[in-house]
C-alpha atoms as a PDB file:
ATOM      1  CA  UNK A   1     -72.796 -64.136 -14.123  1.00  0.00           C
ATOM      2  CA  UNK A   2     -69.013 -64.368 -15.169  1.00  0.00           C
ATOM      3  CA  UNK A   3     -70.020 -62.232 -17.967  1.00  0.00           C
ATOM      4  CA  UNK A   4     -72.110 -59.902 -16.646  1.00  0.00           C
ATOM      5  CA  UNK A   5     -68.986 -58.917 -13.750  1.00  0.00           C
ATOM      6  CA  UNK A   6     -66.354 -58.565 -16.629  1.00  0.00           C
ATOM      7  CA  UNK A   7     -67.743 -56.501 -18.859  1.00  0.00           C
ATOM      8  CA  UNK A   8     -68.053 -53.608 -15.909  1.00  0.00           C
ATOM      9  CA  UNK A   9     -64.668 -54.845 -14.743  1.00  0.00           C
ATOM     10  CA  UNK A  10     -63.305 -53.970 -18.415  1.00  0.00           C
ATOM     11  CA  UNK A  11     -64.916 -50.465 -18.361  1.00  0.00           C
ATOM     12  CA  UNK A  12     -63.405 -49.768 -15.229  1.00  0.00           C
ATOM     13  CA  UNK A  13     -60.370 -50.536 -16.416  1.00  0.00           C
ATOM     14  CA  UNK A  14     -60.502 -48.543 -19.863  1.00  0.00           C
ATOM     15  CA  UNK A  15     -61.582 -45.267 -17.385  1.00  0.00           C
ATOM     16  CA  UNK A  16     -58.903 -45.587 -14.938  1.00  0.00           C
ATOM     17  CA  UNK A  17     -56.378 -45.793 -18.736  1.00  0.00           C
ATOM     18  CA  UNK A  18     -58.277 -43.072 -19.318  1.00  0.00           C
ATOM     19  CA  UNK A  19     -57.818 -40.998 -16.614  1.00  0.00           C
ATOM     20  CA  UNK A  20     -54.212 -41.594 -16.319  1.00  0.00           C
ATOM     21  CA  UNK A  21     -53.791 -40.352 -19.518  1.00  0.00           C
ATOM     22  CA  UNK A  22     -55.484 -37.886 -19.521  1.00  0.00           C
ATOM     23  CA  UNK A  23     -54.472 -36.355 -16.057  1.00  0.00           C
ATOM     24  CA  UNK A  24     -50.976 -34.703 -15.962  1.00  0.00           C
ATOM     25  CA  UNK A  25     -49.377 -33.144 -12.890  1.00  0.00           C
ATOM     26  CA  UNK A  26     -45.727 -31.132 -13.966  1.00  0.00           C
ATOM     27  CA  UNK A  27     -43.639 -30.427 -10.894  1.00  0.00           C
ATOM     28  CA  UNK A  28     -42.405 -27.021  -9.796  1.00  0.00           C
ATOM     29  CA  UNK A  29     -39.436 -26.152 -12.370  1.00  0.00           C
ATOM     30  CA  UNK A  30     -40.388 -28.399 -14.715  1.00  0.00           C
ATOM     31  CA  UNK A  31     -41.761 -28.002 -18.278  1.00  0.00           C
ATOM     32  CA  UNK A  32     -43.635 -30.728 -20.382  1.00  0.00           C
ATOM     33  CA  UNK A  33     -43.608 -31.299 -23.875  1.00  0.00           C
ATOM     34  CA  UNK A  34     -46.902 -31.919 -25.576  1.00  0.00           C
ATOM     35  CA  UNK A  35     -47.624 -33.818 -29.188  1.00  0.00           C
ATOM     36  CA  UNK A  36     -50.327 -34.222 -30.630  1.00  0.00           C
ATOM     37  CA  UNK A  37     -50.324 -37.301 -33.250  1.00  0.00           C
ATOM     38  CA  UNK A  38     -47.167 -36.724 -33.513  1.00  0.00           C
ATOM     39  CA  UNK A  39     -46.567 -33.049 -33.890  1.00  0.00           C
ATOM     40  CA  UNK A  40     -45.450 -30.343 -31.374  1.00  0.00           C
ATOM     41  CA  UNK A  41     -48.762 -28.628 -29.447  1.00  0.00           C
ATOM     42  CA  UNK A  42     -47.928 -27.507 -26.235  1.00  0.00           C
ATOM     43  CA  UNK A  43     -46.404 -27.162 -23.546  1.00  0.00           C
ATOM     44  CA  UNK A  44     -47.218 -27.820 -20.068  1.00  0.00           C
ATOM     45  CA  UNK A  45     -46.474 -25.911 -16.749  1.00  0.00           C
ATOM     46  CA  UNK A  46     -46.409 -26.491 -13.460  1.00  0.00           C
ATOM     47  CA  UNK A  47     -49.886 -28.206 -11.859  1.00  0.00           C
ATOM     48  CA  UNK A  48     -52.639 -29.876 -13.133  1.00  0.00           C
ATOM     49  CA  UNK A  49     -52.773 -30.320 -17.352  1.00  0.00           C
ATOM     50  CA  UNK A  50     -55.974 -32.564 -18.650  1.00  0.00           C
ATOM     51  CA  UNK A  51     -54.696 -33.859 -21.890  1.00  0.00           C
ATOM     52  CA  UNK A  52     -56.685 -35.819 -24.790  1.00  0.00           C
ATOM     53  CA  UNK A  53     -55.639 -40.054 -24.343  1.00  0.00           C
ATOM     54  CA  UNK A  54     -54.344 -41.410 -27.047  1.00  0.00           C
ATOM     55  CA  UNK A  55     -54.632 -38.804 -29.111  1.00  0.00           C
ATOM     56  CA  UNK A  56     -51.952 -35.884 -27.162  1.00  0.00           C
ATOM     57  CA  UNK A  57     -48.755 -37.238 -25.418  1.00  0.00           C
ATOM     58  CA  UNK A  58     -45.943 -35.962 -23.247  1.00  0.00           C
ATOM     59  CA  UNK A  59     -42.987 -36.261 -25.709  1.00  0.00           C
ATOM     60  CA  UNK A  60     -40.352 -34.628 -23.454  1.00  0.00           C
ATOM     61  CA  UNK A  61     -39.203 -33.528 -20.067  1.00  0.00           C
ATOM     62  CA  UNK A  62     -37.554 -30.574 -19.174  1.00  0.00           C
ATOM     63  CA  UNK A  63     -35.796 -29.273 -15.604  1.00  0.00           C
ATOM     64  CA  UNK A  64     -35.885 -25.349 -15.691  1.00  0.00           C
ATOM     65  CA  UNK A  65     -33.334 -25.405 -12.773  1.00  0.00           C
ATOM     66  CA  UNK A  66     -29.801 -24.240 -13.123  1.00  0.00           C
ATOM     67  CA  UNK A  67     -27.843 -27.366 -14.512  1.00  0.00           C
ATOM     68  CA  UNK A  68     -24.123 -27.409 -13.395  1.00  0.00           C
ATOM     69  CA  UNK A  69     -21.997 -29.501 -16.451  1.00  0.00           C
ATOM     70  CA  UNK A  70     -18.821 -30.832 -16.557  1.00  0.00           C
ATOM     71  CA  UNK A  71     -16.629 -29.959 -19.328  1.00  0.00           C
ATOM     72  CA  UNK A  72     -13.806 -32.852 -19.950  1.00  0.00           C
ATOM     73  CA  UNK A  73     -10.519 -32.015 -19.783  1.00  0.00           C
ATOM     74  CA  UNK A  74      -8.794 -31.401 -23.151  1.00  0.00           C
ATOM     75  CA  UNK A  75      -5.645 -30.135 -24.808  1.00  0.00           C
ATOM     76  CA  UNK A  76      -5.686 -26.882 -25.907  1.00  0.00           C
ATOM     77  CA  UNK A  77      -2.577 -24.795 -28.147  1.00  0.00           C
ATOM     78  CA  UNK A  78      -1.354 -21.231 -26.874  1.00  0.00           C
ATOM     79  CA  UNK A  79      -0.662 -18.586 -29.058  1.00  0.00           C
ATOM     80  CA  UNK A  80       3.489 -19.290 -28.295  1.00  0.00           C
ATOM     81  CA  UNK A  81       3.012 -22.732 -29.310  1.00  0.00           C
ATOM     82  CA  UNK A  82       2.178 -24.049 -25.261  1.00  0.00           C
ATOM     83  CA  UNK A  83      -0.171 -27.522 -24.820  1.00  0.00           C
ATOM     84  CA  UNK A  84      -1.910 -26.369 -21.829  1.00  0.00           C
ATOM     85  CA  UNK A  85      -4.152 -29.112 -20.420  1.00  0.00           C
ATOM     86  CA  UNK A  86      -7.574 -27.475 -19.422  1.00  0.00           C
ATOM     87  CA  UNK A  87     -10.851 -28.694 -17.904  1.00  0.00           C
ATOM     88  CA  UNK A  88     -14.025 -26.256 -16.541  1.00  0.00           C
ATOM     89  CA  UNK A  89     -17.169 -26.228 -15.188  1.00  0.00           C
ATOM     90  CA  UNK A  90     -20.166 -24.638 -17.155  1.00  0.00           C
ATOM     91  CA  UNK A  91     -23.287 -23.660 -15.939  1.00  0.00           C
ATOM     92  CA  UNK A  92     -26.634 -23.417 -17.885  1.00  0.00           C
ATOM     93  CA  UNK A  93     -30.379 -23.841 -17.845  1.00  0.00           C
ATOM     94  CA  UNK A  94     -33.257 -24.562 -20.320  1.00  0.00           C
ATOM     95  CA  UNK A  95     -35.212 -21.254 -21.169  1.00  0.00           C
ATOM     96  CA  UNK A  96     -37.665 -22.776 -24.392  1.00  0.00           C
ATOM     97  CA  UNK A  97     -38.642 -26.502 -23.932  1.00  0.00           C
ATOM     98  CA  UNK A  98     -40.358 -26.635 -27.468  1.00  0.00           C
ATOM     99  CA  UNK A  99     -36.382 -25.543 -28.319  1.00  0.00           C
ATOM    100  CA  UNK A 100     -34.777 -27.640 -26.687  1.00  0.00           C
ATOM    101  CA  UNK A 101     -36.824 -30.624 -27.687  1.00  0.00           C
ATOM    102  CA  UNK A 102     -36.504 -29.848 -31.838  1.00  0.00           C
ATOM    103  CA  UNK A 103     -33.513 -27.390 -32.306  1.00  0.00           C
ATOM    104  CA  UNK A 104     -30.770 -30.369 -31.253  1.00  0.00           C
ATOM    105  CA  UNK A 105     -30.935 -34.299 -31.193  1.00  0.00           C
ATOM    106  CA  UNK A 106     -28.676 -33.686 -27.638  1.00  0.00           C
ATOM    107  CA  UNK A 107     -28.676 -29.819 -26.470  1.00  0.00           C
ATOM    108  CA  UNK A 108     -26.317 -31.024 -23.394  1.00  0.00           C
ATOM    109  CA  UNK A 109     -23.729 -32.964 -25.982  1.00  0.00           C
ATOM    110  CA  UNK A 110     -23.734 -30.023 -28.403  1.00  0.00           C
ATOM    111  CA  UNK A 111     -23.309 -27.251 -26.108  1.00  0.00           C
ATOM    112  CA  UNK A 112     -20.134 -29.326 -24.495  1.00  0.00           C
ATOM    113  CA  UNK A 113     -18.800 -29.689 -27.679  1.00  0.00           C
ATOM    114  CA  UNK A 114     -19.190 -25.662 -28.254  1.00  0.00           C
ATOM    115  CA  UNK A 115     -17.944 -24.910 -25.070  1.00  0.00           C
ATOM    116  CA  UNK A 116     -14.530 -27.310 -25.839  1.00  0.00           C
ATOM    117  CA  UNK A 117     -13.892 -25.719 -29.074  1.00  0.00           C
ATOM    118  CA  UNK A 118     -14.931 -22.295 -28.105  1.00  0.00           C
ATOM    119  CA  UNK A 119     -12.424 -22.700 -24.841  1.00  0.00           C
ATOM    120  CA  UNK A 120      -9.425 -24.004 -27.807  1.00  0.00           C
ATOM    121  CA  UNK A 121     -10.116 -20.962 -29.746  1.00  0.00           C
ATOM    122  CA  UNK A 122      -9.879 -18.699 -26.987  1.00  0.00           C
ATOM    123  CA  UNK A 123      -6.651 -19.870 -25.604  1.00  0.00           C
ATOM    124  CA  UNK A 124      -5.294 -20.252 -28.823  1.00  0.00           C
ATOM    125  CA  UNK A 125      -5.189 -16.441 -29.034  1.00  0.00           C
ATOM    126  CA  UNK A 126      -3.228 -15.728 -25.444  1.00  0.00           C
ATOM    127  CA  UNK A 127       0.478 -16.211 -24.786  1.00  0.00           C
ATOM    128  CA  UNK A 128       0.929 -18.842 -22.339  1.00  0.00           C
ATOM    129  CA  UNK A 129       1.021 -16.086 -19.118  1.00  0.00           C
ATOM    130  CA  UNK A 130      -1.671 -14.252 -20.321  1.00  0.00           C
ATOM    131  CA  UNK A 131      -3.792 -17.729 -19.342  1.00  0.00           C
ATOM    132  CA  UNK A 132      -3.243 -18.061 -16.152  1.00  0.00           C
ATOM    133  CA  UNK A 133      -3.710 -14.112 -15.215  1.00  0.00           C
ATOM    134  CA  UNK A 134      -6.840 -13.469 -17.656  1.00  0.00           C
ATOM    135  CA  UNK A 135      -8.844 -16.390 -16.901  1.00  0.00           C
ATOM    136  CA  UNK A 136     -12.331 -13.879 -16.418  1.00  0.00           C
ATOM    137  CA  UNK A 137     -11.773 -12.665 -19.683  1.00  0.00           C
ATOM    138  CA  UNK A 138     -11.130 -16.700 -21.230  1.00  0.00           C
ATOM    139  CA  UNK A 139     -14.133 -17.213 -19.243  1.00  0.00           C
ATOM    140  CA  UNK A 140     -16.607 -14.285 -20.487  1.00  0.00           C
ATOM    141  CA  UNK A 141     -15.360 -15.251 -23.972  1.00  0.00           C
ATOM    142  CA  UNK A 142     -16.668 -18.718 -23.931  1.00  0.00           C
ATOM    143  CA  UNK A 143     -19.765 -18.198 -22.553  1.00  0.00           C
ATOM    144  CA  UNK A 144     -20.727 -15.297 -25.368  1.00  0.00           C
ATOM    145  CA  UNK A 145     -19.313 -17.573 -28.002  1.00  0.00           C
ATOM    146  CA  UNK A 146     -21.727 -20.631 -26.126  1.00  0.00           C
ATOM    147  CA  UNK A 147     -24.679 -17.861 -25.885  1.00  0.00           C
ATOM    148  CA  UNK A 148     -24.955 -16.909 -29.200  1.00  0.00           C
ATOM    149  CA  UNK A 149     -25.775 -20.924 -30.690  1.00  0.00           C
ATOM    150  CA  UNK A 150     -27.395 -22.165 -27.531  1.00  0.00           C
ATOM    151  CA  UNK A 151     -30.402 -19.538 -28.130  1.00  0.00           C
ATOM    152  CA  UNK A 152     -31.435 -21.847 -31.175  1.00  0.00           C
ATOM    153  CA  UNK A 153     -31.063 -24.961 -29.058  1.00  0.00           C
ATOM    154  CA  UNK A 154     -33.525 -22.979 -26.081  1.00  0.00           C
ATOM    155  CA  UNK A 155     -30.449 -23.000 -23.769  1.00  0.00           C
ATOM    156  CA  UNK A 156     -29.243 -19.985 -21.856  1.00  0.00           C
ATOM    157  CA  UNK A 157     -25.272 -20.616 -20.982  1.00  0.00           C
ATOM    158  CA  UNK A 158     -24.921 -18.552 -17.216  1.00  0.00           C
ATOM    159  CA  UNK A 159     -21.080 -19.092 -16.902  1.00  0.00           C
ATOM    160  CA  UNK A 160     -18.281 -20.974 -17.491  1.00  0.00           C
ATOM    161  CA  UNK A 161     -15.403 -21.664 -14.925  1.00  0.00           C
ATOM    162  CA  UNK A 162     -12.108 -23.208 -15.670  1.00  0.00           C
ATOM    163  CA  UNK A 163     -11.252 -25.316 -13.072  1.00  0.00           C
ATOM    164  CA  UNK A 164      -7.433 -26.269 -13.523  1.00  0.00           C
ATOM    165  CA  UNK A 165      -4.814 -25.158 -16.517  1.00  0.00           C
ATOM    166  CA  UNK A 166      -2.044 -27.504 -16.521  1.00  0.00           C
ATOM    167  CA  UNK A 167       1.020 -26.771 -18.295  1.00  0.00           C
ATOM    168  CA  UNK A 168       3.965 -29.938 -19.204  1.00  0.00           C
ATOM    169  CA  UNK A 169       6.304 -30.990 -16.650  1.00  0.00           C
ATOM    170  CA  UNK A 170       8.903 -29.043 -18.617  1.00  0.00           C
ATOM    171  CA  UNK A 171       7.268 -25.816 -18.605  1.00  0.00           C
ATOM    172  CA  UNK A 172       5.703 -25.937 -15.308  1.00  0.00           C
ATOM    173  CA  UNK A 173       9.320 -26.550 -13.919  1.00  0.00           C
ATOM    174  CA  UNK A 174      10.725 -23.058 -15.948  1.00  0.00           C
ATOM    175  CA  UNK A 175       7.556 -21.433 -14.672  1.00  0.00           C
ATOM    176  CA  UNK A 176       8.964 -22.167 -11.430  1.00  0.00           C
ATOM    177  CA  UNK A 177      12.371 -21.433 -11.745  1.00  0.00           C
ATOM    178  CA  UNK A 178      11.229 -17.797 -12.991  1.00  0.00           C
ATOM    179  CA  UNK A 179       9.124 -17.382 -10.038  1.00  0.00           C
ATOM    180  CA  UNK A 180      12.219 -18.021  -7.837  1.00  0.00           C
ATOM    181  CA  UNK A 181      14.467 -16.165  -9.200  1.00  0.00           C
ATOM    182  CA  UNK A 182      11.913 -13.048  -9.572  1.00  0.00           C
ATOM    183  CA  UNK A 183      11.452 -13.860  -5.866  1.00  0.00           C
ATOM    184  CA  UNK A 184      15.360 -13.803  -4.954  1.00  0.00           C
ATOM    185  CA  UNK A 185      15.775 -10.259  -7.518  1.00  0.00           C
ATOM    186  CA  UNK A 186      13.230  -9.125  -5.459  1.00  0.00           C
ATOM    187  CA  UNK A 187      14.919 -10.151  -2.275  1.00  0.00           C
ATOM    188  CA  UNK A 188      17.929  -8.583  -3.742  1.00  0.00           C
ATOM    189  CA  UNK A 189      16.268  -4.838  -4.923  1.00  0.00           C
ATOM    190  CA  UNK A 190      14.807  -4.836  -1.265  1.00  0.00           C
ATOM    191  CA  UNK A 191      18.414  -5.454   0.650  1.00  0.00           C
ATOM    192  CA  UNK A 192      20.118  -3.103  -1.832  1.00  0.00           C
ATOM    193  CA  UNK A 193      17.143  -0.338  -0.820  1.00  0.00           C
ATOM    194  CA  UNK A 194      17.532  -1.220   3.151  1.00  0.00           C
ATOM    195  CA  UNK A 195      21.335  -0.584   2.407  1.00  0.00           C
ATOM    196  CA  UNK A 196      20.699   2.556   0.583  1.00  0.00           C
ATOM    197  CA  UNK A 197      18.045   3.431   3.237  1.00  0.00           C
ATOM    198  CA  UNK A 198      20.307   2.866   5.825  1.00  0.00           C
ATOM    199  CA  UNK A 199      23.366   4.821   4.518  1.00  0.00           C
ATOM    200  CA  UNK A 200      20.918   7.990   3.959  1.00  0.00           C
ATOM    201  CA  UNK A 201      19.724   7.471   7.506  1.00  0.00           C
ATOM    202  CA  UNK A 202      23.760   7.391   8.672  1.00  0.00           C
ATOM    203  CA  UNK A 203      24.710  10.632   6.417  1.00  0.00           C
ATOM    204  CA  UNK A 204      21.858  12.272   7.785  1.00  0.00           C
ATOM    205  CA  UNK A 205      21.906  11.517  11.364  1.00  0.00           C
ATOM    206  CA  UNK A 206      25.888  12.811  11.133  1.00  0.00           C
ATOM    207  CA  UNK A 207      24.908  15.828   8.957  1.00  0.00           C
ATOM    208  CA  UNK A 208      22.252  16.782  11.733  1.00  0.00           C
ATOM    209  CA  UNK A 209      24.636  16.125  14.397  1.00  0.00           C
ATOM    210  CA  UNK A 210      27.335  18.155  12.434  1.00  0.00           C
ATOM    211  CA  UNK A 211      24.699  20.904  12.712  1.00  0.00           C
ATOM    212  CA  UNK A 212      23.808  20.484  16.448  1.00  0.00           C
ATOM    213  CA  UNK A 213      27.297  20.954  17.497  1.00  0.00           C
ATOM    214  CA  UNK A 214      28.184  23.794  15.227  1.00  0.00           C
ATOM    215  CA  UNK A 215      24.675  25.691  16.227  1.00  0.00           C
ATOM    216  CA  UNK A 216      26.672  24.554  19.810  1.00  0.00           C
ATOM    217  CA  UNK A 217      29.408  25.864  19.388  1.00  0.00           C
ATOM    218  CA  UNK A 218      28.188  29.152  18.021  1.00  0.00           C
ATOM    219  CA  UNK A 219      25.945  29.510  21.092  1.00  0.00           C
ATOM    220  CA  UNK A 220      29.028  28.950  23.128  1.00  0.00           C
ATOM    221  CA  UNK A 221      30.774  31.733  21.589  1.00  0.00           C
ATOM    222  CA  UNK A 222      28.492  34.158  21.515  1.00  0.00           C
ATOM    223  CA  UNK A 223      27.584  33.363  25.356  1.00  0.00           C
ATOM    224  CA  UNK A 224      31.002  33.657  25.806  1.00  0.00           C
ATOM    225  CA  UNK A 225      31.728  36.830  24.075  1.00  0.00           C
ATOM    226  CA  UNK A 226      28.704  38.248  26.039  1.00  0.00           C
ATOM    227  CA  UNK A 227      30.106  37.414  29.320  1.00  0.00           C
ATOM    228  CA  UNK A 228      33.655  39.256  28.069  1.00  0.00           C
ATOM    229  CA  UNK A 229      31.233  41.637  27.111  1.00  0.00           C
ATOM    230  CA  UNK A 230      29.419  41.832  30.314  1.00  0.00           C
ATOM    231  CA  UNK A 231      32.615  42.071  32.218  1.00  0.00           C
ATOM    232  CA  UNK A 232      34.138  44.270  30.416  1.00  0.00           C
ATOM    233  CA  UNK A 233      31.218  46.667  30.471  1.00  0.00           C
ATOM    234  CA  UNK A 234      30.836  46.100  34.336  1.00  0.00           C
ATOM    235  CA  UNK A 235      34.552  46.635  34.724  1.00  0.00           C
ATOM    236  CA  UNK A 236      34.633  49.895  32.901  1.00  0.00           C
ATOM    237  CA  UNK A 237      31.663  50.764  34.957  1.00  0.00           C
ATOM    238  CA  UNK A 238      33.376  50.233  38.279  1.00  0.00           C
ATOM    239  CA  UNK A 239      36.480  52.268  37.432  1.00  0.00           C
ATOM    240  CA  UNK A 240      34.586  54.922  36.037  1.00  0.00           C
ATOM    241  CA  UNK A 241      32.446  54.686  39.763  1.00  0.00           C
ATOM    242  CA  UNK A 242      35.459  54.408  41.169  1.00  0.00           C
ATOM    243  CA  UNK A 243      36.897  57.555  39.873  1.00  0.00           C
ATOM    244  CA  UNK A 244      34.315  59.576  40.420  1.00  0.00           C
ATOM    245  CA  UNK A 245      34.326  58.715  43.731  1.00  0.00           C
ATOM    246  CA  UNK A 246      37.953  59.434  43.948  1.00  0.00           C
ATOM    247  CA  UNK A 247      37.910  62.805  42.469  1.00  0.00           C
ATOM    248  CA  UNK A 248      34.707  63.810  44.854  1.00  0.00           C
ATOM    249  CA  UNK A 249      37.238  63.125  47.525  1.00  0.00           C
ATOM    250  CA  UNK A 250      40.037  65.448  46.012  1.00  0.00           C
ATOM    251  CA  UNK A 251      37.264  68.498  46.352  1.00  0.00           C
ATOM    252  CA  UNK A 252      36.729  68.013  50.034  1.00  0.00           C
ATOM    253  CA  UNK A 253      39.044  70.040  52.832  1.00  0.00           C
ATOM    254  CA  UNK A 254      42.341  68.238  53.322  1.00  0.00           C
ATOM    255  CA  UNK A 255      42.028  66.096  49.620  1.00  0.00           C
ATOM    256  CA  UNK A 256      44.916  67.766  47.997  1.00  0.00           C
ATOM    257  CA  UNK A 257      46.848  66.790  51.373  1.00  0.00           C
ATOM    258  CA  UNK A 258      46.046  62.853  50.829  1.00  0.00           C
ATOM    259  CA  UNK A 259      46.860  63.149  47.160  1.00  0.00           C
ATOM    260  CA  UNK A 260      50.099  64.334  47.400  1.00  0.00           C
ATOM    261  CA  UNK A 261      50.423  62.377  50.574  1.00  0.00           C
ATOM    262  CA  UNK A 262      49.120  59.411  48.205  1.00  0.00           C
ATOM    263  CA  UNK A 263      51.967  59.885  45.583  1.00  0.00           C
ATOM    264  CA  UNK A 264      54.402  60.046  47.889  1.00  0.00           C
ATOM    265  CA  UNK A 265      53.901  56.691  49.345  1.00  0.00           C
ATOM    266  CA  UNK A 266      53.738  55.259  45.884  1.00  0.00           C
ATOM    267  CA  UNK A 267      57.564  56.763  45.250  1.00  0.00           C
ATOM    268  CA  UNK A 268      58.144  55.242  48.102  1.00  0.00           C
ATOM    269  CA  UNK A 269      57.118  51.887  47.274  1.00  0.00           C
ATOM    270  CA  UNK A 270      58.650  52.369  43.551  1.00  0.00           C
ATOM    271  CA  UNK A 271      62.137  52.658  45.239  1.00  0.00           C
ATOM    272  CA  UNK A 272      62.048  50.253  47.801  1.00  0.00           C
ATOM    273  CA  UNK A 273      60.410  47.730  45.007  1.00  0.00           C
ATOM    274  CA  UNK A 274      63.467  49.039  42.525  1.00  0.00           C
ATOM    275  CA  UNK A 275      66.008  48.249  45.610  1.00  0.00           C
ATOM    276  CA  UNK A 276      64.471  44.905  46.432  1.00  0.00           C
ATOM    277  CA  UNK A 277      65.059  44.041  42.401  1.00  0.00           C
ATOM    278  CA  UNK A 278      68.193  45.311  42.089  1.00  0.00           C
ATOM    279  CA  UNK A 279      71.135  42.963  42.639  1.00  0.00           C
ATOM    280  CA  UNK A 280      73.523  45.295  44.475  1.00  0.00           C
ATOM    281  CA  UNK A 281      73.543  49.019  43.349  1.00  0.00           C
ATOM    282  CA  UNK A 282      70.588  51.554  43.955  1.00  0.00           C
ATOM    283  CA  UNK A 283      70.828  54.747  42.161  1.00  0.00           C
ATOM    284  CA  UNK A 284      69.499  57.350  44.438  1.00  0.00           C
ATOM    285  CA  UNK A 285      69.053  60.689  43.610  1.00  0.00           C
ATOM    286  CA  UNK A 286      71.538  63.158  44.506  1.00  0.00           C
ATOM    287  CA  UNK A 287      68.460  65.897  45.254  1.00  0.00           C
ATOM    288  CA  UNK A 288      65.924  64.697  46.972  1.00  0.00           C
ATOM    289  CA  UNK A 289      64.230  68.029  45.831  1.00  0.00           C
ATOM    290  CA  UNK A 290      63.353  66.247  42.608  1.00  0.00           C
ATOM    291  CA  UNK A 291      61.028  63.323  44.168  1.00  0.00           C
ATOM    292  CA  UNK A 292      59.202  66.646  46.020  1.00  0.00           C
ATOM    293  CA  UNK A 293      59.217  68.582  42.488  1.00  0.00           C
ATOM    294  CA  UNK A 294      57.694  65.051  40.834  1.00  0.00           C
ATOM    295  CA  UNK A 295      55.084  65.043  43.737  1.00  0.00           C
ATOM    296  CA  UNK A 296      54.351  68.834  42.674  1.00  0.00           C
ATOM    297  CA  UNK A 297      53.831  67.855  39.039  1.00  0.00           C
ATOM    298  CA  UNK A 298      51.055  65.200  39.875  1.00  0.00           C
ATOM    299  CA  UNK A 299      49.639  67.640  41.983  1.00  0.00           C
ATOM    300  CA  UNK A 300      49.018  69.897  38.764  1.00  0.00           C
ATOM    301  CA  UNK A 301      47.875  67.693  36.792  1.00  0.00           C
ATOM    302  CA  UNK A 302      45.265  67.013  39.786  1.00  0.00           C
ATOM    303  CA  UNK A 303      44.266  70.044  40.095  1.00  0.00           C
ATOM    304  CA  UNK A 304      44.156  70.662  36.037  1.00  0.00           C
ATOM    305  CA  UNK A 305      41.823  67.576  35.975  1.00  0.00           C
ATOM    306  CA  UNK A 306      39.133  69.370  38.865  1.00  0.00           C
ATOM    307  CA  UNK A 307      39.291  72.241  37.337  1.00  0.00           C
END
């Protein structure tokens, strides 16, 4: 009875080996590596694979995902003779499994030690300033140099980031002595320009002024010698009114009477003004027939002007 319940139990055993070797399930991103007795045969995708037990096996794993890798930090040789201490980040991802399982013993080991010595050779051809402001084009140049051998190793290098560059204490501390005093020549060139600035605004501002008050001034005279103008004009005008008016009169009955009645008052108040100046003698004329012949000459010239 013993017997007859382990021989079954054996063969149930055996099938369940069986099965388990024979069933494979690969994960999403995944990729299996298949030999058969020994030598490469396929390889497996993601789901359900049915292999041959015993005879195929799964020989390697592979993760398709993105795979981020840290680079260790090393000392790398500018091309002015600078140790610059440099560590970075690269980023990379299996694209052929049957690759990366025969074309290197470690693909992850060998494409750090490509990135380290592509990274040297890369600096080593850059002044030490030209490092720290071209670190996309350091970075492009490592991953094409990384590219190129990880295609026989079935790896496809995405990017490489440098994460610090670290100069000596001794440089570092010149490095920061330039930036301050590029910072205080700066400071400098912008005060001088304010200054300058400022002085054009001040020669301006008095030159505009300067202007204002002579266009003033100008517009004063001018106003002014149109009011002199204006005067003058309305001066002439009333004298010439005046006049006219005057010598209308003279043609009416009885004028010629008020003009010579006219002069005569102003001899009159020519003497009396020549007796009030004079201090104590008053010439008077001996013939009073002259002030009458005087008073006959304006007459004439009265009556030469109507006529």
């Amino acid at each position: 009875m013993n017997n007859a319940l382990a021989v079954p139990f054996v063969l149930l055993v055996i099938a369940a080996l069986f099965v388990v070797r024979a069933i494979k399930v690969v994960p999403q991103q995944h990729a299996w590596v298949v030999e058969r007795l020994g030598k490469y045969h396929s390889t497996l995708t993601p789901g359900l694979s049915i292999l041959i037990p015993f005879v195929d096996r799964v020989a390697y794993k592979h993760s398709l995902k993105e795979i981020p890798l840290d680079v260790p930090s090393q000392i790398c040789i500018t091309r002015d003779n600078t140790q610059l201490q440099v560590d970075g980040i690269l980023y990379f991802q299996v694209t052929d499994p049957m690759r990366a399982s025969y074309g290197s013993s470690n693909y992850i080991v060998a494409v750090t030690q490509l990135a380290q010595t592509s990274l040297r050779s890369v600096i080593g051809k850059l002044e030490l300033d030209k490092t720290f402001e071209e670190r996309d084009i350091i970075n492009a140049q490592v991953v094409q140099a990384i590219d190129e051998a990880a295609l026989n190793w079935g790896v496809k290098v995405l990017r490489y980031e440098i994460k610090d560059l670290t100069p000596p204490k001794e440089i570092l501390h010149a490095m920061q002595s330039q930036i301050t005093a590029e910072r205080e020549k700066r400071a400098l060139i912008a005060a001088s320009e304010g200054r300058r600035q400022e002085q054009i605004n001040i020669a301006t501002g008095e030159r505009e002024a300067f202007i204002a008050r002579s266009e003033g001034e100008k517009q004063s005279i001018i106003n002014k010698a149109q009011g002199e103008a204006a005067s003058i004009t309305a001066v002439a005008e009333a004298t010439a009114m005046a006049i006219e008016r005057i010598a209308a009169a003279i043609r009416q009955p009885g004028g010629d009477q008020a003009v010579q009645l006219k002069v005569a008052e102003r001899a009159v108040d020519a003497f009396s003004k020549v007796a009030n100046e004079a201090a104590t003698t008053l010439i008077i004329p001996a013939n009073m027939n002259e002030v009458s012949g005087l008073i006959a000459s304006a007459m004439k010239m009265v009556q030469v002007g109507r006529s």
